[in-house]
PDB file of N, CA and C in Angstrom:
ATOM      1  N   UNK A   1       0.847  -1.177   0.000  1.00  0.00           N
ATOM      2  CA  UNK A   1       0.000   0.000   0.000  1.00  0.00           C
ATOM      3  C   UNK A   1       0.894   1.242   0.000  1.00  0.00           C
ATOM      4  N   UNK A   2       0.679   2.032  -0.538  1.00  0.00           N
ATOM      5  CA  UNK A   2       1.617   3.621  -0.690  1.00  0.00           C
ATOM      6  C   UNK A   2       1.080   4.317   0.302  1.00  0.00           C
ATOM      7  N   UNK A   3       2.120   4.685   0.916  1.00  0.00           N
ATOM      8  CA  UNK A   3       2.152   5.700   1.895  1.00  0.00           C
ATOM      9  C   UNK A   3       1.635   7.221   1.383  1.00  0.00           C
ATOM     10  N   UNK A   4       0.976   7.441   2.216  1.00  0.00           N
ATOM     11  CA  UNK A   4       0.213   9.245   1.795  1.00  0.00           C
ATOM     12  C   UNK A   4       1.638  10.045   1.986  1.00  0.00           C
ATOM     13  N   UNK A   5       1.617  10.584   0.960  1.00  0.00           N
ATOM     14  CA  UNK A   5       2.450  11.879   1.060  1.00  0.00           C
ATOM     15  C   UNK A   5       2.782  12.835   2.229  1.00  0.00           C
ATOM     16  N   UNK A   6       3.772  13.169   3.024  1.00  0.00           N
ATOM     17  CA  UNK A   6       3.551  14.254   4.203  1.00  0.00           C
ATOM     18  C   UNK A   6       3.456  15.501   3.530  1.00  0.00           C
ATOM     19  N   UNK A   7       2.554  15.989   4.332  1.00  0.00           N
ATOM     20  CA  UNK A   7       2.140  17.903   3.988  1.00  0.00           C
ATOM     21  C   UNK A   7       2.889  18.453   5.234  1.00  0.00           C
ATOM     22  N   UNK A   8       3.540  19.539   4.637  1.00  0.00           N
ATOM     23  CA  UNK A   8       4.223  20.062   5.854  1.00  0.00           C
ATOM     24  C   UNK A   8       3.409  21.791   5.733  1.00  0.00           C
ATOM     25  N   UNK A   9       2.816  22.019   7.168  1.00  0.00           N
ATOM     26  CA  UNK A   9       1.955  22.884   7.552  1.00  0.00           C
ATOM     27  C   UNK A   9       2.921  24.172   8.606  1.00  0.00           C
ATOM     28  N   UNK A  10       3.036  25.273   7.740  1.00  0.00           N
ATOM     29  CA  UNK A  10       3.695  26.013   8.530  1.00  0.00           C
ATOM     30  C   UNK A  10       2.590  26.991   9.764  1.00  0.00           C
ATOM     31  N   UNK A  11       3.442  26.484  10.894  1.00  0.00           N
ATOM     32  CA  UNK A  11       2.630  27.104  12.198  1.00  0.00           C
ATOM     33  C   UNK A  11       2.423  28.779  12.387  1.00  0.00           C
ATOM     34  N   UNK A  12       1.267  29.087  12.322  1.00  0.00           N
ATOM     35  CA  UNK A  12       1.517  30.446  12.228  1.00  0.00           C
ATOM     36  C   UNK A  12       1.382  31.234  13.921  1.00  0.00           C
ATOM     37  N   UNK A  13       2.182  32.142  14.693  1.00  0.00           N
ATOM     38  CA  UNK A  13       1.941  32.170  15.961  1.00  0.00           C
ATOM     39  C   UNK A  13       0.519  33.776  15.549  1.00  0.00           C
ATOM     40  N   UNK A  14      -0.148  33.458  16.739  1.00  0.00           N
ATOM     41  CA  UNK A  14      -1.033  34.304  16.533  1.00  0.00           C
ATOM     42  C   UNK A  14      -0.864  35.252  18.304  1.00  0.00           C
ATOM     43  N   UNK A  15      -1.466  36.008  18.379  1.00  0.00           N
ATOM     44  CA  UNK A  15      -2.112  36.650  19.485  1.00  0.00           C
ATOM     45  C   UNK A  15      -2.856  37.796  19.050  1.00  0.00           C
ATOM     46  N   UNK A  16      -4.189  37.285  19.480  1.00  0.00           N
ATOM     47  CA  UNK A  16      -5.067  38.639  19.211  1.00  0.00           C
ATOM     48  C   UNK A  16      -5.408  38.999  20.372  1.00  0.00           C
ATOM     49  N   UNK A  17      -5.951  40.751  20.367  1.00  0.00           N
ATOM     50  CA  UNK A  17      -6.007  41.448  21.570  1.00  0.00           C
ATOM     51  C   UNK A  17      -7.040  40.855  22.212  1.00  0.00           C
ATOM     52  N   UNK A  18      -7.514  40.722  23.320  1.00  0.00           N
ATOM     53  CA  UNK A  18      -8.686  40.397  24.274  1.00  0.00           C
ATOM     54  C   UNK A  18      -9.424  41.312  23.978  1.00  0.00           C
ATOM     55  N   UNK A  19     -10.445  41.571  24.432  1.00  0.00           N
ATOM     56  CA  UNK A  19     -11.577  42.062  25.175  1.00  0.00           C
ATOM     57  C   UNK A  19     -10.596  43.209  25.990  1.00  0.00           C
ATOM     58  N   UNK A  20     -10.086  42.906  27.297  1.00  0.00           N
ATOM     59  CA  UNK A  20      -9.151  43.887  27.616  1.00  0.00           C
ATOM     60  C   UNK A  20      -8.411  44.939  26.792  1.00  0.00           C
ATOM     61  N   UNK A  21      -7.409  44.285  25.965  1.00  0.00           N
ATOM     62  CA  UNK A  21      -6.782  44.716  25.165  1.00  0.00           C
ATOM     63  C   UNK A  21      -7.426  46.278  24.296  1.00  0.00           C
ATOM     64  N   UNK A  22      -8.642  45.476  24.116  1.00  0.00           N
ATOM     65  CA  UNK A  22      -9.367  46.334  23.182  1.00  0.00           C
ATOM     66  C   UNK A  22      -9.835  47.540  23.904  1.00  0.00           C
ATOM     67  N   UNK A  23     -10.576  47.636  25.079  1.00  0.00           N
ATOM     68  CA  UNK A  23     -11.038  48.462  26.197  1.00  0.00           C
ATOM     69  C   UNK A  23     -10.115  49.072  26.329  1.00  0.00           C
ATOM     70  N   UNK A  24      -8.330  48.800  26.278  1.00  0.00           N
ATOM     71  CA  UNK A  24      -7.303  49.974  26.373  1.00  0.00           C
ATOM     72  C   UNK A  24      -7.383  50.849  25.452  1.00  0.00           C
ATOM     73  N   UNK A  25      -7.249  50.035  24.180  1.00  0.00           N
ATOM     74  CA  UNK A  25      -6.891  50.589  23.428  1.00  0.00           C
ATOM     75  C   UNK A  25      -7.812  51.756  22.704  1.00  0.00           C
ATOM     76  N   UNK A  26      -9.245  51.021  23.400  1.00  0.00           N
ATOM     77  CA  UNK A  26     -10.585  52.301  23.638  1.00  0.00           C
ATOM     78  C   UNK A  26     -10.273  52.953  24.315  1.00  0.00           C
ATOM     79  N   UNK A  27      -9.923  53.079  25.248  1.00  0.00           N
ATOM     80  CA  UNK A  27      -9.844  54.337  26.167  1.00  0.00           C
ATOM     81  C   UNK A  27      -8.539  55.509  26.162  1.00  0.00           C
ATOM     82  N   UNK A  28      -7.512  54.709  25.110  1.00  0.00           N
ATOM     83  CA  UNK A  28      -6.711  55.311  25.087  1.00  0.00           C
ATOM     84  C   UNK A  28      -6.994  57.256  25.057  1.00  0.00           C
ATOM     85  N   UNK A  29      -6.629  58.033  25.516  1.00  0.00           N
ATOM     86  CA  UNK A  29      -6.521  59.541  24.943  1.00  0.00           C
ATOM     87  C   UNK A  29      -5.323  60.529  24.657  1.00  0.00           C
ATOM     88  N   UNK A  30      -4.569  60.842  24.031  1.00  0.00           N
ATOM     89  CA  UNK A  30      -3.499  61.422  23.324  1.00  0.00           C
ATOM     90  C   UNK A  30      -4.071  62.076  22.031  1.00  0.00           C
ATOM     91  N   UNK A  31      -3.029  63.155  22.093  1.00  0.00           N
ATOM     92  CA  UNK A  31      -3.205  64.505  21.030  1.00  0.00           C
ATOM     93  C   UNK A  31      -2.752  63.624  20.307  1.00  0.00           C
ATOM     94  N   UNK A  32      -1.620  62.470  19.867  1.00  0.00           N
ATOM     95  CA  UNK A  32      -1.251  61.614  18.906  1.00  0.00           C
ATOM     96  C   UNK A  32      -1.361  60.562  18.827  1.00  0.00           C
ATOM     97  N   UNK A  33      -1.775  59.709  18.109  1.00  0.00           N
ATOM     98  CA  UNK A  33      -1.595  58.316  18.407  1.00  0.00           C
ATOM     99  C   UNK A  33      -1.155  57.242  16.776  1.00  0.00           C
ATOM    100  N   UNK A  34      -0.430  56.186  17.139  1.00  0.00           N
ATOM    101  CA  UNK A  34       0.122  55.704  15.266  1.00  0.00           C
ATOM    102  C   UNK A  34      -0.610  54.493  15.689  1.00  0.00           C
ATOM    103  N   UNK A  35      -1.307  53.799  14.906  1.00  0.00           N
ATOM    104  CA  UNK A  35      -1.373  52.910  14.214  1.00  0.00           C
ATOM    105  C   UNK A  35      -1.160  52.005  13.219  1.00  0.00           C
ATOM    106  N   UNK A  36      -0.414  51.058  12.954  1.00  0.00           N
ATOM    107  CA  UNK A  36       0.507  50.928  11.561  1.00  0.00           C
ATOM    108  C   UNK A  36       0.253  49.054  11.483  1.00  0.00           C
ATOM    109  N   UNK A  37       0.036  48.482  10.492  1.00  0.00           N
ATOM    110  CA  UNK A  37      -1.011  47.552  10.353  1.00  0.00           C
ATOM    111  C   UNK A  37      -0.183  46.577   8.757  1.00  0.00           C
ATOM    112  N   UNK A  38       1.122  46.244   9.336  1.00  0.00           N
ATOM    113  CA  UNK A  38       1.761  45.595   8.389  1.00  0.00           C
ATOM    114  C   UNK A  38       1.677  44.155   7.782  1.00  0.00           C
ATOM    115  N   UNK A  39       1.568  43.688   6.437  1.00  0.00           N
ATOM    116  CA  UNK A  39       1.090  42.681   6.147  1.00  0.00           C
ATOM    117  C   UNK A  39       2.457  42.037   6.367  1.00  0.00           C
ATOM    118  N   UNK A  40       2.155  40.341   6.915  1.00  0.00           N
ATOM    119  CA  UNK A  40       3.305  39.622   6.708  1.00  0.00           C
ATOM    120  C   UNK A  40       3.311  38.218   6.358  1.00  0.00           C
ATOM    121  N   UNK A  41       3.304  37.491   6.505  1.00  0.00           N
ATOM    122  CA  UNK A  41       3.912  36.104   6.287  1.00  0.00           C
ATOM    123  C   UNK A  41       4.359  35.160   7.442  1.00  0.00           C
ATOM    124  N   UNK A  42       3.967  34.259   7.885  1.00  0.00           N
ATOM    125  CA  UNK A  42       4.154  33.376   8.788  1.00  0.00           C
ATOM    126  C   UNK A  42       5.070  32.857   8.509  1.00  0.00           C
ATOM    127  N   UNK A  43       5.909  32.334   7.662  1.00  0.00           N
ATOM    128  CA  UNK A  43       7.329  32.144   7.334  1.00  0.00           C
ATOM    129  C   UNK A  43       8.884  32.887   7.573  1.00  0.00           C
ATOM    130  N   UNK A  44       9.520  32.366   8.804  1.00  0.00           N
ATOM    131  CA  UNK A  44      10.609  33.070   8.798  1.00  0.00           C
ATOM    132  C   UNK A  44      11.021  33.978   7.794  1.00  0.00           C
ATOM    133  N   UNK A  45      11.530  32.915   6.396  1.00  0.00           N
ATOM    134  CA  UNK A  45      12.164  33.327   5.496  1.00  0.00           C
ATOM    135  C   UNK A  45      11.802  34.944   4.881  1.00  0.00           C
ATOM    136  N   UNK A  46      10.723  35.470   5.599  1.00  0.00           N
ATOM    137  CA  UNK A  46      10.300  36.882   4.697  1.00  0.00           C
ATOM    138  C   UNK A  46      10.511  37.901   5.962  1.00  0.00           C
ATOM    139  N   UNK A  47      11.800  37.197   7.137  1.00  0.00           N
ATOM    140  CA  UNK A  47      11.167  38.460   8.443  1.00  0.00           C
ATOM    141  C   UNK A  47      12.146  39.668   7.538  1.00  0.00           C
ATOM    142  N   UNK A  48      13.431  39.531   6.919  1.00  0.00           N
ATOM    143  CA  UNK A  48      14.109  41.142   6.518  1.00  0.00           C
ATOM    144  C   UNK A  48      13.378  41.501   5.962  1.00  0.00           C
ATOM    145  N   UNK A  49      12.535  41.161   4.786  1.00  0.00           N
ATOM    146  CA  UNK A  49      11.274  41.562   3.972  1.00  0.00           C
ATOM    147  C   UNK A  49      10.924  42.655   5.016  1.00  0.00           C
ATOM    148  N   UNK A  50      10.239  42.363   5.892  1.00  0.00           N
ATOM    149  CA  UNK A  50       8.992  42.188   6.523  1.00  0.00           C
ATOM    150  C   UNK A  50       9.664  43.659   7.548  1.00  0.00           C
ATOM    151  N   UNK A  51      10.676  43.774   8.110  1.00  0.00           N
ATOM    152  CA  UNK A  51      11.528  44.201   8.986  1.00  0.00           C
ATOM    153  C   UNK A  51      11.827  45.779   8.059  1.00  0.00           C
ATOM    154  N   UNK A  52      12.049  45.447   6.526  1.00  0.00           N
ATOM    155  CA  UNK A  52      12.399  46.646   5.949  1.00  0.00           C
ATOM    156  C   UNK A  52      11.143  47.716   5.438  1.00  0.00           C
ATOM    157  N   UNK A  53       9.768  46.664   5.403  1.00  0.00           N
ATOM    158  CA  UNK A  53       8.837  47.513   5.387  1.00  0.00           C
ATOM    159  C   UNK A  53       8.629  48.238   7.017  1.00  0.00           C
ATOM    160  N   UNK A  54       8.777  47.358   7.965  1.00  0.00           N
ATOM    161  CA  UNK A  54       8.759  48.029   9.555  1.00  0.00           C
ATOM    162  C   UNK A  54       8.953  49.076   8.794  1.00  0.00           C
ATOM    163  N   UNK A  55      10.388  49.150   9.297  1.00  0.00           N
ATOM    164  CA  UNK A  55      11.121  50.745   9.007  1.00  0.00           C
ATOM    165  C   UNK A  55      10.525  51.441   8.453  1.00  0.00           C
ATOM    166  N   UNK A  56       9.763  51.094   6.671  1.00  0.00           N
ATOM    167  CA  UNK A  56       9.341  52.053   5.979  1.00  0.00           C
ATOM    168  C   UNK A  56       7.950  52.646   6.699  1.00  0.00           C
ATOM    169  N   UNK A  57       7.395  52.265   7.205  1.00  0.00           N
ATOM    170  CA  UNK A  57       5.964  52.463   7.804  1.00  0.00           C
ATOM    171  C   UNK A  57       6.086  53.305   8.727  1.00  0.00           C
ATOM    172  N   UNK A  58       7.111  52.585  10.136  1.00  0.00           N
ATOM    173  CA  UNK A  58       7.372  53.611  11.066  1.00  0.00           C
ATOM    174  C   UNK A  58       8.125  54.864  10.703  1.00  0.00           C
ATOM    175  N   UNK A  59       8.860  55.176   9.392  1.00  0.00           N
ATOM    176  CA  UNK A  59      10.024  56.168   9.368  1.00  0.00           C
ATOM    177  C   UNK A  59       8.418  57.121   9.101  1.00  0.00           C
ATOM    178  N   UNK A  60       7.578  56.589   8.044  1.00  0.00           N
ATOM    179  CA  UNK A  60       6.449  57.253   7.384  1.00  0.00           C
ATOM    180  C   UNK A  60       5.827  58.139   9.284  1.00  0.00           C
ATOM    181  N   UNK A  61       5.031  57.407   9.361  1.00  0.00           N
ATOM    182  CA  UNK A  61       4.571  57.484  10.361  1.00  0.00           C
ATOM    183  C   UNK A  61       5.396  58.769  11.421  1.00  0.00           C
ATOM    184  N   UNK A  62       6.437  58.875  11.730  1.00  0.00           N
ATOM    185  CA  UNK A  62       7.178  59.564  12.023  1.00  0.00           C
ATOM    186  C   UNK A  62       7.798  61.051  11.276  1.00  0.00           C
ATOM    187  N   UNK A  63       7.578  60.410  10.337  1.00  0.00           N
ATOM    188  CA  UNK A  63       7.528  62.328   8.924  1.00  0.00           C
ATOM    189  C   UNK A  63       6.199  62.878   9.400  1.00  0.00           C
ATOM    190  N   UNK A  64       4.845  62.233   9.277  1.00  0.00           N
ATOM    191  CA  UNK A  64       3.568  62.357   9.425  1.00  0.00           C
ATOM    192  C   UNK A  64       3.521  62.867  11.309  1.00  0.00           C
ATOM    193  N   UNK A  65       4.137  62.840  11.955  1.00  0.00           N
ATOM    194  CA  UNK A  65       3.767  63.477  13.228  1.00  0.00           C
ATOM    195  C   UNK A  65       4.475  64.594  13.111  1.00  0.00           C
ATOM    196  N   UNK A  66       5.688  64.616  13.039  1.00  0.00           N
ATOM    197  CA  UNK A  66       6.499  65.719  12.235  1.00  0.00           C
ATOM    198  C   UNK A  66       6.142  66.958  11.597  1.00  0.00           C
ATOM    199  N   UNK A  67       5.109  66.820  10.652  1.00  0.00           N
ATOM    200  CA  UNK A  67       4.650  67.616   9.977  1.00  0.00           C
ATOM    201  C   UNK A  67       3.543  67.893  10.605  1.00  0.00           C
ATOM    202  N   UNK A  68       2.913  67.408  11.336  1.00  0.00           N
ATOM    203  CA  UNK A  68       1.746  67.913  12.412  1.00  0.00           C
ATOM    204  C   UNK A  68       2.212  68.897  13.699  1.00  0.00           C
ATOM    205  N   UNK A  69       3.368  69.271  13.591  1.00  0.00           N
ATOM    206  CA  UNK A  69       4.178  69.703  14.369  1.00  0.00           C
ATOM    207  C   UNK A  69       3.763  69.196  16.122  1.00  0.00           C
ATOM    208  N   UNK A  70       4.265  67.820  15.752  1.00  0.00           N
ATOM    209  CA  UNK A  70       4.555  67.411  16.885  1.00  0.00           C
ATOM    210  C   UNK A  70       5.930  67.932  17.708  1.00  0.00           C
ATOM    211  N   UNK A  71       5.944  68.035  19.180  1.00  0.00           N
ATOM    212  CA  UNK A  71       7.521  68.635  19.696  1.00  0.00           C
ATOM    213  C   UNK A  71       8.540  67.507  19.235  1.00  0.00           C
ATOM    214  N   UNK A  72       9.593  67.772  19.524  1.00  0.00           N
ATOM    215  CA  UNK A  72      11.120  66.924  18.988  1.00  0.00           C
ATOM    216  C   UNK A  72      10.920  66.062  20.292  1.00  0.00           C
ATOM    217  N   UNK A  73      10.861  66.249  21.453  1.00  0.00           N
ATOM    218  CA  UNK A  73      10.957  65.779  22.707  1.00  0.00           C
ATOM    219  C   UNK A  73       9.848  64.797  22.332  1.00  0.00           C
ATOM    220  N   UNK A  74       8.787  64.911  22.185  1.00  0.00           N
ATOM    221  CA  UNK A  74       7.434  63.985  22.039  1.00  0.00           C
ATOM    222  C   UNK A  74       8.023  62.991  20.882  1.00  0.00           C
ATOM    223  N   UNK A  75       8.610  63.445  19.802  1.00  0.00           N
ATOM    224  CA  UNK A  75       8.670  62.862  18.708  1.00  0.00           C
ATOM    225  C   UNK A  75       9.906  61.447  19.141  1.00  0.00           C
ATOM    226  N   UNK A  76      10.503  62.228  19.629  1.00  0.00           N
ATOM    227  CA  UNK A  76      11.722  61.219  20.000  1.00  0.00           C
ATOM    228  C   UNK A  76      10.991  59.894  20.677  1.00  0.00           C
ATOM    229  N   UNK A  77       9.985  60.025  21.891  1.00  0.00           N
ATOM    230  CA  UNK A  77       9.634  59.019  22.422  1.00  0.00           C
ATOM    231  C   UNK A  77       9.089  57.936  21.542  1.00  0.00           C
ATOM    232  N   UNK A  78       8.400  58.897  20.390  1.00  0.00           N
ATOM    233  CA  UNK A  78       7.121  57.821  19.587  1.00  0.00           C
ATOM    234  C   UNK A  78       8.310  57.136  18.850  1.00  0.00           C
ATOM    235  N   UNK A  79       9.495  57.690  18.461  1.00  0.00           N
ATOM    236  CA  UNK A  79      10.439  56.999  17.725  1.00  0.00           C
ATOM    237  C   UNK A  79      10.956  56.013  18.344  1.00  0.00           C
ATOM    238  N   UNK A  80      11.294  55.850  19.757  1.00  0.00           N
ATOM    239  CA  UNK A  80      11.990  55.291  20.757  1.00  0.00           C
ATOM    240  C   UNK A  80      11.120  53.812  20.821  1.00  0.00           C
ATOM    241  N   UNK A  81       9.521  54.090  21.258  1.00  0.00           N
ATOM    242  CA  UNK A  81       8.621  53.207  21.097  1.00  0.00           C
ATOM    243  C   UNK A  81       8.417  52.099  19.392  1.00  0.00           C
ATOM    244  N   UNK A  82       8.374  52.792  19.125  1.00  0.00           N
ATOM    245  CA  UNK A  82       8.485  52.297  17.508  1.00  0.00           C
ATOM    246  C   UNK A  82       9.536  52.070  16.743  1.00  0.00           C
ATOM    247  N   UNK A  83      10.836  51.515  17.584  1.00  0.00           N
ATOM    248  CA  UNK A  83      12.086  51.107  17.347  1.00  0.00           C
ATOM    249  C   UNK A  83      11.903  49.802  18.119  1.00  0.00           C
ATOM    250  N   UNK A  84      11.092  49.497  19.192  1.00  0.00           N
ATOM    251  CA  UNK A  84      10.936  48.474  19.711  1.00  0.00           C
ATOM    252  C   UNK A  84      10.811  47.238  18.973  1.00  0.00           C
ATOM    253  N   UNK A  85       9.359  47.128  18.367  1.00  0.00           N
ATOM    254  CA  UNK A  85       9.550  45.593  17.170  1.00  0.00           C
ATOM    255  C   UNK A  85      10.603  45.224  16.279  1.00  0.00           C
ATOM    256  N   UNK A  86      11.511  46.432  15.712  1.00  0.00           N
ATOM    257  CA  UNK A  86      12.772  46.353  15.247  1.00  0.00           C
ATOM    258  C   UNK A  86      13.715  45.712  15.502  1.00  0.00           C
ATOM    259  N   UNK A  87      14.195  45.938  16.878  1.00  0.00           N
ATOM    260  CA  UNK A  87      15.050  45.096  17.917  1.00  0.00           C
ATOM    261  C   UNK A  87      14.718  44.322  18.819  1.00  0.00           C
ATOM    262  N   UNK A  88      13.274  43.777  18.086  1.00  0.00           N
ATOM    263  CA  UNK A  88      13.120  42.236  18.786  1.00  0.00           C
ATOM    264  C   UNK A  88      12.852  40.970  17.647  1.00  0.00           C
ATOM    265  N   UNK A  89      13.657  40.112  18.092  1.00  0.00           N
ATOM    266  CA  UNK A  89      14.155  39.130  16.878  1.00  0.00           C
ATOM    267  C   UNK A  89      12.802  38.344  16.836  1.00  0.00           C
ATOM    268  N   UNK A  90      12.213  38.160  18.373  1.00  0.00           N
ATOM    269  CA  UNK A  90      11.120  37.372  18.202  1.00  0.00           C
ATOM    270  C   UNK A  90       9.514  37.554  17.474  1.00  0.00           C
ATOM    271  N   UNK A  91       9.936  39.027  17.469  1.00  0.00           N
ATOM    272  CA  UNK A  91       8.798  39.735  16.966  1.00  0.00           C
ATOM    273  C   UNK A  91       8.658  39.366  15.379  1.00  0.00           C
ATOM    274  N   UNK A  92       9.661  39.079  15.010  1.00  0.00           N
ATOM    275  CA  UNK A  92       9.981  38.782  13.678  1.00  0.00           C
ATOM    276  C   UNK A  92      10.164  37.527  13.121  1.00  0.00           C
ATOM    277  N   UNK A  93      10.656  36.437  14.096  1.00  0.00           N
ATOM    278  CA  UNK A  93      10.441  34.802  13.925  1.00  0.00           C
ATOM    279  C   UNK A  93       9.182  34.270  13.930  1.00  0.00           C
ATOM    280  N   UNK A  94       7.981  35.058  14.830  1.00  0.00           N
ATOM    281  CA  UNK A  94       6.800  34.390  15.155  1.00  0.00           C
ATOM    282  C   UNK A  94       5.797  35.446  14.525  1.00  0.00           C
ATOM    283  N   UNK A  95       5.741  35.377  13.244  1.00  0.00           N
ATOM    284  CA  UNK A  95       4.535  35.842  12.524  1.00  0.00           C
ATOM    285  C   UNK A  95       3.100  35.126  11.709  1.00  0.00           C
ATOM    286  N   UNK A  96       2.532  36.189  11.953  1.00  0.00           N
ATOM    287  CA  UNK A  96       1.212  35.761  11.136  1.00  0.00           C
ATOM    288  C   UNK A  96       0.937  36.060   9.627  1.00  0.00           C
ATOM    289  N   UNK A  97      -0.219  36.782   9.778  1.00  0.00           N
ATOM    290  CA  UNK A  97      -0.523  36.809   8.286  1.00  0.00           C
ATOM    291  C   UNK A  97      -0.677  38.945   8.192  1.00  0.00           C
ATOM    292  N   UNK A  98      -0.552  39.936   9.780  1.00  0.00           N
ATOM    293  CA  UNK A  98      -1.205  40.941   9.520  1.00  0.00           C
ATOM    294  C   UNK A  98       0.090  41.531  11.047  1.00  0.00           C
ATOM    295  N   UNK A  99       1.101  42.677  11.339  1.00  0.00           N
ATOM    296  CA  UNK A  99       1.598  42.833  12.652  1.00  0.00           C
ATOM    297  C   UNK A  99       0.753  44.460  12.734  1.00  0.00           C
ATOM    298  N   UNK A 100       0.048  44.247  13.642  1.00  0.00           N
ATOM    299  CA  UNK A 100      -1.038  45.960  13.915  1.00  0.00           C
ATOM    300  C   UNK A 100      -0.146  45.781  15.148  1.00  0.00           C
ATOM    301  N   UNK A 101       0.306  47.106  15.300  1.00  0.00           N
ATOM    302  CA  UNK A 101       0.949  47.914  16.282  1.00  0.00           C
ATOM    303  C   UNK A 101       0.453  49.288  16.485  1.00  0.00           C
ATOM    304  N   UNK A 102      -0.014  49.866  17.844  1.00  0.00           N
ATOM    305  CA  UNK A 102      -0.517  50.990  18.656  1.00  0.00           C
ATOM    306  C   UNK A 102       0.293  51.368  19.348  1.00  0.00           C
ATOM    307  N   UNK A 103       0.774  52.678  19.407  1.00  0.00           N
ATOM    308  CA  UNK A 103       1.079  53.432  20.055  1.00  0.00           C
ATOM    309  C   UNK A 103       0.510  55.097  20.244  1.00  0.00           C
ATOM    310  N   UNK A 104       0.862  55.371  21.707  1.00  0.00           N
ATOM    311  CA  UNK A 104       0.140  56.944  22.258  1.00  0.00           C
ATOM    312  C   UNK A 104       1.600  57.916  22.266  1.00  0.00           C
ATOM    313  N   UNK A 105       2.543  57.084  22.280  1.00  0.00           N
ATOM    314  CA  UNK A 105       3.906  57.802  22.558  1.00  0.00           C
ATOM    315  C   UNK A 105       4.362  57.257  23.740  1.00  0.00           C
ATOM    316  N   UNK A 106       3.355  56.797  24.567  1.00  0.00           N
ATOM    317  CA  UNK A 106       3.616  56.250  26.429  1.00  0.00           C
ATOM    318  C   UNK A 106       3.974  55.009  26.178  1.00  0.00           C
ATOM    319  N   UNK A 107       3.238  54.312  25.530  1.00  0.00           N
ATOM    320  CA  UNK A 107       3.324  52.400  25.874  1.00  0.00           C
ATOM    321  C   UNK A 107       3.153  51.907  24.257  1.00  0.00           C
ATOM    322  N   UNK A 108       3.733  51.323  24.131  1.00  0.00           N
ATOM    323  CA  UNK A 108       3.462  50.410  22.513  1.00  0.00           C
ATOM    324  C   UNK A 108       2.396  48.896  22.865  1.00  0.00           C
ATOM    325  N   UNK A 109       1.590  48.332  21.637  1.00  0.00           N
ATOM    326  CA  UNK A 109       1.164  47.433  22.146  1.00  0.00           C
ATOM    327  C   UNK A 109       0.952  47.013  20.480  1.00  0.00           C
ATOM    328  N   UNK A 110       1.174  45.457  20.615  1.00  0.00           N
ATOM    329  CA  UNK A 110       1.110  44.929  19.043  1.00  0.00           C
ATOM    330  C   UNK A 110       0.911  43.536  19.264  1.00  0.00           C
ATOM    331  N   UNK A 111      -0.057  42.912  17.967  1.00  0.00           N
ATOM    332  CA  UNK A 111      -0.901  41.839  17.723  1.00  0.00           C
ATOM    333  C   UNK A 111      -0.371  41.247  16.068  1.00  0.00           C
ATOM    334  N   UNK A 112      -0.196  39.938  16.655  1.00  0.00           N
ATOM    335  CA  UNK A 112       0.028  38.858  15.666  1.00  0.00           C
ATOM    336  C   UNK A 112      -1.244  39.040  15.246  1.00  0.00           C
ATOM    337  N   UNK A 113      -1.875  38.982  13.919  1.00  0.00           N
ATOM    338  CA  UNK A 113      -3.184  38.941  13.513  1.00  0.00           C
ATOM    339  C   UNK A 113      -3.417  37.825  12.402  1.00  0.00           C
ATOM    340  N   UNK A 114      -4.102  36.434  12.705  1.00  0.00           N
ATOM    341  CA  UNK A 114      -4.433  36.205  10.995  1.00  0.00           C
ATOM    342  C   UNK A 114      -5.403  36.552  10.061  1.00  0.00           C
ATOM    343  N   UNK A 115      -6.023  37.524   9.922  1.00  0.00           N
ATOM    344  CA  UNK A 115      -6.748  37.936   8.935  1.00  0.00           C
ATOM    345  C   UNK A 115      -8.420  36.962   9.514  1.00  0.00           C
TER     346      UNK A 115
END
């Protein structure tokens, strides 16, 4: 009898916000706030891909407060915050299919999403 073929199923890590999550992110209040909602790939192999759009989104995102004349002092933090997923490797090994990241300038908060 022939053996069935193996399918190899790549694991995608997920975390979506709670109920909680969401109620923060409702209640949040700031004169600024980014939202940035990057498509990705559950496959290692696309995290520099994936890492060089970061950058492009957050650098965007960061012209765009800029020109709202946000202060340099304020601006620096949202930059500081939004350098975070950058310099985390894991953030970038364990993807889904969508990385939505929130920030107020105070606290960053971001969701594996699969669509």
């Amino acid at each position: 009898m022939p053996r069935p073929s193996a399918v190899m199923v790549a694991a995608m890590h997920v975390d979506l916000p709670t109920a909680h999550d969401i109620s923060l992110l409702l209640e949040t209040r700031s004169d600024h706030c980014v939202s940035i909602y990057l498509p990705t790939e559950p496959t290692p192999e696309d995290a520099e891909k994936e890492r060089i759009g970061w950058k492009n989104q957050s650098s965007a995102a960061l012209r765009e407060l800029e020109q709202r004349g946000v202060e340099k002092a304020e601006l620096e933090l949202f930059e500081e915050l939004l350098q975070e997923p950058d310099d985390d490797d894991w953030v970038w090994d364990h993807q889904a299919n969508t990385l939505a990241v929130f920030t107020d300038g105070q606290i960053v908060r971001s969701f594996h999403l699969a669509n």
